[in-house]
Protein backbone atom coordinates (compact mmCIF):
# COMPACT_ATOMS: atom_id res chain seq x y z
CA UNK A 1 139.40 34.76 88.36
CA UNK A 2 140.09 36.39 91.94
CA UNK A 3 139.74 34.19 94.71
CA UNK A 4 136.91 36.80 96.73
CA UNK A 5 134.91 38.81 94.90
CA UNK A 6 131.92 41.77 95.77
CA UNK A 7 129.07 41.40 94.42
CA UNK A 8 127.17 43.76 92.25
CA UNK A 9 125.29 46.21 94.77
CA UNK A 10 121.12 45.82 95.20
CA UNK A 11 119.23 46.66 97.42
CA UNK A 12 117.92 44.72 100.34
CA UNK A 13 118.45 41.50 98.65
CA UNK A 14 119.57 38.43 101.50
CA UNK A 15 123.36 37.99 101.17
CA UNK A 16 124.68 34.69 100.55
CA UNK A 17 128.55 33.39 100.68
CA UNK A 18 129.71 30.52 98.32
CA UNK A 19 132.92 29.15 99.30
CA UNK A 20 134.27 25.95 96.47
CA UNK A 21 137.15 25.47 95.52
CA UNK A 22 136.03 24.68 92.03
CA UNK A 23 135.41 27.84 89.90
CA UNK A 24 133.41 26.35 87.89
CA UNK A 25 130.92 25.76 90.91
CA UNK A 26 131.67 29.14 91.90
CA UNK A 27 130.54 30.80 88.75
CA UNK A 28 127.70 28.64 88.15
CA UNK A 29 125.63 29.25 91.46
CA UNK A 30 126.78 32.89 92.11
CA UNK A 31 125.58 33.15 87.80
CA UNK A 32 122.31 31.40 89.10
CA UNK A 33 121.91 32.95 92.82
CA UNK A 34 122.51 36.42 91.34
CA UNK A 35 119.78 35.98 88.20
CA UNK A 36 117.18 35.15 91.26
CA UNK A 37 118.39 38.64 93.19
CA UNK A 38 121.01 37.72 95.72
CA UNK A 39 123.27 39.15 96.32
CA UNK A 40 126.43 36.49 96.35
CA UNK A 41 130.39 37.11 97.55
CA UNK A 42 132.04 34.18 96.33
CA UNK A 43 135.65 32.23 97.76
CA UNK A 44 137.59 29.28 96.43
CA UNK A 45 139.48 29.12 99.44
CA UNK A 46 137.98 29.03 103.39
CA UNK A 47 140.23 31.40 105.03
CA UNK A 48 139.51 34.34 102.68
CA UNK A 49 135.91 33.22 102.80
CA UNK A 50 135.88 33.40 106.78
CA UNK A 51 137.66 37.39 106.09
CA UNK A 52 134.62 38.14 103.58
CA UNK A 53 132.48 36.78 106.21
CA UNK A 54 134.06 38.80 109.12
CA UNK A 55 133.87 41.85 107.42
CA UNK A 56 130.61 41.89 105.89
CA UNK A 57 128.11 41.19 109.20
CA UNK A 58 124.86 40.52 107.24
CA UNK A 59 125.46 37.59 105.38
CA UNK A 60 122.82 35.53 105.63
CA UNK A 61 123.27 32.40 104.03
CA UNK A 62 126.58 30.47 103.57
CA UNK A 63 126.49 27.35 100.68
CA UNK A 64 130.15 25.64 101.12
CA UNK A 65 131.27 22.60 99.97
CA UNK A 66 132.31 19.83 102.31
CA UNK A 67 135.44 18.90 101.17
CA UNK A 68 138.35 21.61 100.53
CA UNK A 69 142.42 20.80 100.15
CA UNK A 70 143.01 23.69 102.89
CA UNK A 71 140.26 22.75 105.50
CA UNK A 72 137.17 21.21 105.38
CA UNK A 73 133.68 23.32 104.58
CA UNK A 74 132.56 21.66 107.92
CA UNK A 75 135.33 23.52 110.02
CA UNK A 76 134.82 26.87 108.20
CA UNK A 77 130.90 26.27 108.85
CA UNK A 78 131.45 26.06 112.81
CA UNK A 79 134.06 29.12 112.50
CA UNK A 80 131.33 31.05 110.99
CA UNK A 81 128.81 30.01 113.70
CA UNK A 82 131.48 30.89 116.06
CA UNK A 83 131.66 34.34 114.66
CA UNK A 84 127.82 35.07 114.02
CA UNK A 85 125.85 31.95 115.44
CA UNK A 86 122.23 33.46 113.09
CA UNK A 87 123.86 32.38 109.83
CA UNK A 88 122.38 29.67 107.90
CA UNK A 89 124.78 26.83 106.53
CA UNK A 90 124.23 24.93 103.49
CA UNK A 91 126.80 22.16 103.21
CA UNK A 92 127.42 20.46 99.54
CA UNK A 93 129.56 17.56 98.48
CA UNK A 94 130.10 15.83 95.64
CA UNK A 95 131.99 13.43 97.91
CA UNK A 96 130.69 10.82 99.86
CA UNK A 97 129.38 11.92 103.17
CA UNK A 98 129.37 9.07 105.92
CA UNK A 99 126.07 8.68 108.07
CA UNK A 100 128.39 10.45 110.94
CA UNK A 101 129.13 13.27 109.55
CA UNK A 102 125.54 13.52 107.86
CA UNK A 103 124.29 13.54 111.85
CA UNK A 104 126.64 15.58 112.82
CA UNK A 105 125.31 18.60 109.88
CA UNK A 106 122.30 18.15 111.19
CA UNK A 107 122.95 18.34 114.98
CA UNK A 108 124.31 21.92 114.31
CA UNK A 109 121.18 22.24 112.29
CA UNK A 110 122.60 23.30 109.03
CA UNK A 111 121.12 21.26 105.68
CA UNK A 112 123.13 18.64 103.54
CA UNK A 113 122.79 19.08 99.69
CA UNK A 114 124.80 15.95 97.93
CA UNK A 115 126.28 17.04 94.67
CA UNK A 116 125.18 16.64 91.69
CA UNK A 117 121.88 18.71 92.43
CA UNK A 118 119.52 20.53 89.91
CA UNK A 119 119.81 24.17 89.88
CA UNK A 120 116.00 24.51 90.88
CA UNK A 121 116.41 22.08 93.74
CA UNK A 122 120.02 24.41 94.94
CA UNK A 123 117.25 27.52 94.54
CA UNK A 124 114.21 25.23 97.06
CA UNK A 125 117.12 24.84 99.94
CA UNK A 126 117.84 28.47 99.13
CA UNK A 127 114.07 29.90 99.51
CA UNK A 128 113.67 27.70 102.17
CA UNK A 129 116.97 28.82 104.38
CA UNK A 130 116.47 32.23 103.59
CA UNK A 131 112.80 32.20 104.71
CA UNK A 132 113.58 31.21 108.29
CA UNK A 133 115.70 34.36 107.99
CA UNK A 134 113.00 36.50 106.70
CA UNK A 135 110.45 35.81 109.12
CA UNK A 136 112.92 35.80 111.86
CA UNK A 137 113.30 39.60 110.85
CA UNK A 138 110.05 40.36 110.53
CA UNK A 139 109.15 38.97 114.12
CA UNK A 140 111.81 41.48 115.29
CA UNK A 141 110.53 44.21 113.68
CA UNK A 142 106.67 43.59 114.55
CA UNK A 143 107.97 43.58 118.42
């Protein structure tokens, strides 16, 4: 399995980047984002995942897990912010996540998701992150 991947082309669907460095992960959420229509560019590792993210500018969402051997999802989060401060950040862990660094997701105002979590509740966060998007956009368009 590569490490990046494109996805399949659609049209207009929101964009989403999953970075884990467990392919299994990986496969099952971009599987599961993709059968809802997103379109999903997956990474096992963050530094190709901040180059997918550099080169494609309308990603919308970005679901990364916390904790990474090269760097932690939390650093590649606040590159990507750095880079394009709009994008939403969905942070997931299987790990345990101390009360700190649970305020300090939120005081960048991205959303916590501990692992395990049901597919349906990955897919509320989802709909819910990506609908702050969409009527973001439509504000700017009805202006």
């Amino acid at each position: 399995m590569h490490l990046d991947s494109q996805p399949t082309p659609a049209v207009k669907s929101p964009r989403i980047l999953v970075v884990d460095d467990d392919p299994d992960i990986r496969s099952l959420i971009r599987t599961f984002l993709e059968h809802e229509g997103y379109l999903v560019y997956v990474s096992g590792d963050p530094d190709r995942a901040a180059k997918i993210f550099s080169r494609t500018p309308d990603i919308d969402l970005v679901i990364t897990d916390y904790s990474m051997p090269q760097r932690s999802g939390f650093d590649l989060a606040r590159e990507l912010r750095s880079i394009r401060s709009s994008v939403r950040i969905l942070i997931i862990s299987g790990a345990i996540v101390s009360n700190g660094q649970c305020d300090q997701i939120e005081t960048h105002g991205w959303k916590f998701l501990p692992k395990p979590f049901s597919l349906p509740r990955l897919l509320a966060e989802v709909h819910s992150m990506l609908q702050v998007v969409a009527d973001k956009r439509s504000a700017t368009l009805m202006a």
